[in-house]
C-alpha atoms as a PDB file:
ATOM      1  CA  UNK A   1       8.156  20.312  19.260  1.00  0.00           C
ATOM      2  CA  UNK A   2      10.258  23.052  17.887  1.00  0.00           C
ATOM      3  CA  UNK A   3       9.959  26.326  15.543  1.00  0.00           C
ATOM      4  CA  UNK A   4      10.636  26.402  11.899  1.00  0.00           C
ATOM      5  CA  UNK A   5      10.389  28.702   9.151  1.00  0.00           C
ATOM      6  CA  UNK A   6      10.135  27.487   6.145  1.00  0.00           C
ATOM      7  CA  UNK A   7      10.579  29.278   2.222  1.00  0.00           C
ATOM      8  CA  UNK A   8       9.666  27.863  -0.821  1.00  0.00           C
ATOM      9  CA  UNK A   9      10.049  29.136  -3.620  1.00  0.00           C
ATOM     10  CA  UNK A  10       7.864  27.733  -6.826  1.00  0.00           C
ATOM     11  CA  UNK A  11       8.609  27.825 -10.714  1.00  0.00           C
ATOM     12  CA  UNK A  12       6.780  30.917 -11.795  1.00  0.00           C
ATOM     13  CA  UNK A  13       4.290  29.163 -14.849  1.00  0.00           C
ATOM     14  CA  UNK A  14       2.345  27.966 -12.180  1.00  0.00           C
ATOM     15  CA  UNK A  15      -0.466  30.462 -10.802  1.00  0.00           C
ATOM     16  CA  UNK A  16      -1.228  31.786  -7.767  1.00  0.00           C
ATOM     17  CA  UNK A  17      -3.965  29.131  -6.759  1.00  0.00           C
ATOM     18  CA  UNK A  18      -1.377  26.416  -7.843  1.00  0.00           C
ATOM     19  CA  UNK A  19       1.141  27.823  -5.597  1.00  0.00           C
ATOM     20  CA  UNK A  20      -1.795  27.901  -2.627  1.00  0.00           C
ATOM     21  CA  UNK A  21      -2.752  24.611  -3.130  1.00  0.00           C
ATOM     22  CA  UNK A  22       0.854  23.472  -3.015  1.00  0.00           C
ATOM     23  CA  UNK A  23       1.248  25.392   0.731  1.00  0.00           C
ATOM     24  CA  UNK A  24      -2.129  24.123   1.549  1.00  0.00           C
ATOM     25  CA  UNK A  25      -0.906  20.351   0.714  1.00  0.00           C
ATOM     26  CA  UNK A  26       2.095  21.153   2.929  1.00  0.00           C
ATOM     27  CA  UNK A  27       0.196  21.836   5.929  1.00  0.00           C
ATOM     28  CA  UNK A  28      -1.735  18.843   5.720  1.00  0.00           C
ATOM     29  CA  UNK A  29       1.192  17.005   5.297  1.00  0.00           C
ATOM     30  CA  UNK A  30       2.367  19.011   8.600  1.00  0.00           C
ATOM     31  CA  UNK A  31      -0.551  18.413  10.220  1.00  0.00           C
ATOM     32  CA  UNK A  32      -0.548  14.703   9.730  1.00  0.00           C
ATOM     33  CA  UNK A  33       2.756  14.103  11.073  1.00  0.00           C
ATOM     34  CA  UNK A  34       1.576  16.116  14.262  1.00  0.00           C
ATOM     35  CA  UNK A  35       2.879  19.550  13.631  1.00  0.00           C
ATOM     36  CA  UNK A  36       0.806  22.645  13.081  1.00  0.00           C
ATOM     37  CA  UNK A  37       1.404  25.591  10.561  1.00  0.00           C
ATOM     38  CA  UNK A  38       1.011  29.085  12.881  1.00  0.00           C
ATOM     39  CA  UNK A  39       1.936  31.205   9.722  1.00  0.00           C
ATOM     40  CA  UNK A  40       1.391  31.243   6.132  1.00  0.00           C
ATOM     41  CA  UNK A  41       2.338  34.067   3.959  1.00  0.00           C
ATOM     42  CA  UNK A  42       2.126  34.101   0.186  1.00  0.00           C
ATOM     43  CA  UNK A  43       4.903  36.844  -0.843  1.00  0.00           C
ATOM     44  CA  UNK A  44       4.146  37.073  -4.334  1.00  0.00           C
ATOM     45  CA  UNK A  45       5.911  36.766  -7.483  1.00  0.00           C
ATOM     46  CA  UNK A  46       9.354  38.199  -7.375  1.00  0.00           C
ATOM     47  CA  UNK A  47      12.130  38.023  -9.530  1.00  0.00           C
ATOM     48  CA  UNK A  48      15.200  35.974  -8.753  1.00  0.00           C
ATOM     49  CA  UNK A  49      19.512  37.165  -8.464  1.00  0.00           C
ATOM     50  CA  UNK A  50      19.772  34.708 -10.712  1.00  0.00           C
ATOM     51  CA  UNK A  51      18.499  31.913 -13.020  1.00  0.00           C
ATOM     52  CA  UNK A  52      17.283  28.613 -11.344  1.00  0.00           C
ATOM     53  CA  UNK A  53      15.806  25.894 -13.966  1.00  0.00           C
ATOM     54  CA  UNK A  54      15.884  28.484 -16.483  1.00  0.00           C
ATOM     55  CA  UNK A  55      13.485  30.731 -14.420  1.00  0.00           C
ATOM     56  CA  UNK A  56      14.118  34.472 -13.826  1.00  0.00           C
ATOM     57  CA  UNK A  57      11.361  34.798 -11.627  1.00  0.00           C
ATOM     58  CA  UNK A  58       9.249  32.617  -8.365  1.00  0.00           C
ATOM     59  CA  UNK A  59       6.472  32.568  -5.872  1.00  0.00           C
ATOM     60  CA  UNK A  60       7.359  33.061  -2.891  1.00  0.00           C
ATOM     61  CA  UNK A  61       5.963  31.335   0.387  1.00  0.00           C
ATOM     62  CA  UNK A  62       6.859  31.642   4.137  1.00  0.00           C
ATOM     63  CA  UNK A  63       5.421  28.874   6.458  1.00  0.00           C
ATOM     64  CA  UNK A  64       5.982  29.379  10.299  1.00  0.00           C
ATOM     65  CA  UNK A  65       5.837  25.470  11.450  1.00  0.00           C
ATOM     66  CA  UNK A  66       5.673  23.844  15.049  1.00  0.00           C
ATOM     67  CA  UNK A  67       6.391  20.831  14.291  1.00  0.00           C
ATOM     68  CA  UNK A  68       8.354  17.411  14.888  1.00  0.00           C
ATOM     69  CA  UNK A  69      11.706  16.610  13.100  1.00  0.00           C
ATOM     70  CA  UNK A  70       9.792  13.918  11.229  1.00  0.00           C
ATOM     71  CA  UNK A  71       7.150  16.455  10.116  1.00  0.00           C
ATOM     72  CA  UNK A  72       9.926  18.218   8.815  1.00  0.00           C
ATOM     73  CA  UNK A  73      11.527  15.461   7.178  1.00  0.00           C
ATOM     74  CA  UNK A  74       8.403  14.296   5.086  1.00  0.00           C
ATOM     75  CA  UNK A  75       7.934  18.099   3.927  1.00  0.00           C
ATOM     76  CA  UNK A  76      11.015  18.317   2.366  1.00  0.00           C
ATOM     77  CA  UNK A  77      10.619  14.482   1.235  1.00  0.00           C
ATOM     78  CA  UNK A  78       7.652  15.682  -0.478  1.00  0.00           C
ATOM     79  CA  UNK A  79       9.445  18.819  -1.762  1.00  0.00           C
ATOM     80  CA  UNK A  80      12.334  17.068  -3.650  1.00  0.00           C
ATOM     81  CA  UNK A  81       9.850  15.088  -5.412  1.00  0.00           C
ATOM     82  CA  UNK A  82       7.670  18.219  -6.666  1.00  0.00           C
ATOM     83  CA  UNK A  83       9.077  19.726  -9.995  1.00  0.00           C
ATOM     84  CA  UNK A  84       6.864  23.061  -9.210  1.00  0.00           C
ATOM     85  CA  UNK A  85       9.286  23.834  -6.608  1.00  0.00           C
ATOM     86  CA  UNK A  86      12.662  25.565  -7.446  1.00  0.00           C
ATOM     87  CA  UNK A  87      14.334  25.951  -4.068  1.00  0.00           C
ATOM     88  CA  UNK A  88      13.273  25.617   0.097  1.00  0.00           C
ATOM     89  CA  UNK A  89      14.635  26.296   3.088  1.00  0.00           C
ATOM     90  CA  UNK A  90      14.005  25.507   6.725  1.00  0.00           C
ATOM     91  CA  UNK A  91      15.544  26.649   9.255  1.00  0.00           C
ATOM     92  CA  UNK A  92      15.450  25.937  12.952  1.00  0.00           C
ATOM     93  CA  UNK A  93      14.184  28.973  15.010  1.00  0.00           C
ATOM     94  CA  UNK A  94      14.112  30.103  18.952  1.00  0.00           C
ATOM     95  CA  UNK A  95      10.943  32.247  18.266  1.00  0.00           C
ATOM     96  CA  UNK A  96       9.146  33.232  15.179  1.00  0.00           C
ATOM     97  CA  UNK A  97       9.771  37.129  13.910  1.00  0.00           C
ATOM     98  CA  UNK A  98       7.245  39.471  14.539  1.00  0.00           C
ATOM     99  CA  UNK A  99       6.263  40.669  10.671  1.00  0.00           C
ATOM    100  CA  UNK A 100       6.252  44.238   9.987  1.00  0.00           C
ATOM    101  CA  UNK A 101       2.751  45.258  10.023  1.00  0.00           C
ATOM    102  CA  UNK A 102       2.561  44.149  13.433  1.00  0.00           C
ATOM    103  CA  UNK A 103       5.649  46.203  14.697  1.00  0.00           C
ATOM    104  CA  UNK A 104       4.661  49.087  12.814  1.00  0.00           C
ATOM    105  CA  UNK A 105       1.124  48.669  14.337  1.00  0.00           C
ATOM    106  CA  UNK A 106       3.299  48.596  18.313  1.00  0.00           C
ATOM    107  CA  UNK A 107       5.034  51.632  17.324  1.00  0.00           C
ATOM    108  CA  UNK A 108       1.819  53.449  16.418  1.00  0.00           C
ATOM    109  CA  UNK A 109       0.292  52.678  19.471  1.00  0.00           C
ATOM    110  CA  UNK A 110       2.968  53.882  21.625  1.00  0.00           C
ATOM    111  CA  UNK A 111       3.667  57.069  19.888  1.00  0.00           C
ATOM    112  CA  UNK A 112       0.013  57.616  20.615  1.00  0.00           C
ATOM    113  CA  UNK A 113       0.320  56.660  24.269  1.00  0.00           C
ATOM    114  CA  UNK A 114       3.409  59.068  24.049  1.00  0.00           C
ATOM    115  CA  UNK A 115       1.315  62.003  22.566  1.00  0.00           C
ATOM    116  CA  UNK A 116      -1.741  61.060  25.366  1.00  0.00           C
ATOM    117  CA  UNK A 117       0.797  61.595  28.008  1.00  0.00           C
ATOM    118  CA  UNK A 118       0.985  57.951  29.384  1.00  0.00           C
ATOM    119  CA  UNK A 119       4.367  56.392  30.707  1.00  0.00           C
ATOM    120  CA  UNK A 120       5.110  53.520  28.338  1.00  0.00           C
ATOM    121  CA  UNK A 121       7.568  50.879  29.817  1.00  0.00           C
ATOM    122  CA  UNK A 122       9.861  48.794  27.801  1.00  0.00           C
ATOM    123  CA  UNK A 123       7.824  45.560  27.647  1.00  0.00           C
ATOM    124  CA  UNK A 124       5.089  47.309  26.032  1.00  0.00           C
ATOM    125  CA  UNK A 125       3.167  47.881  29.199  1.00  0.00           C
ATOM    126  CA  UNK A 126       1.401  51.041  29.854  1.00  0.00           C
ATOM    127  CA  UNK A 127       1.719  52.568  33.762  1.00  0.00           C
END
């Protein structure tokens, strides 16, 4: 199977629980098709550069999928046929990006391994 990330973006009269319920029908429709979601992240309601369907702003979701082409091909099936969504995107990945609580979180701990005086190595691995 291979990595995806996936944005959708959803018309913004809907609510928050629509928009969840929407990403929580996509990973069933994932799941079915033999995939599995390892990341959802609702990013909120955020304006738009410019005006899709006569809205200025959209809810934002990320999905981080492992999944089959054909999973991937019935989600956006689905999506096209959905007039809550405005615009999606997947895209074909090597590895999924670390978000940026977790990095932040890394670099705290090795400044602190740092101040302790501990050797940190490269990898993350403390000598």
């Amino acid at each position: 199977m291979a990595l995806y990330e996936h944005m959708l973006i959803a018309r913004q009269d809907i609510s928050a629980q629509q928009v969840d319920a929407l990403a929580t029908h996509l990973k069933t429709i994932v799941e079915t098709e033999g995939g599995k979601v390892e990341k959802q992240e609702y990013w909120g309601l955020r304006s738009l550069s410019y005006r899709i369907k006569k809205n200025r702003k959209g809810h934002y979701v990320l999905l981080n999928l492992n999944a089959p082409a054909n999973a991937i091909f019935e989600l956006e099936r689905q999506l096209k046929i959905n007039e809550d969504v405005l615009r999606y995107l997947t895209v074909r990945v090597e590895a999924f990006e670390q978000s940026n609580s977790s990095r932040k979180r890394e670099r705290e701990r090795e400044d602190e391994r740092r101040a302790s005086g501990e050797t940190v190595v490269s990898e993350g691995a403390v000598e």
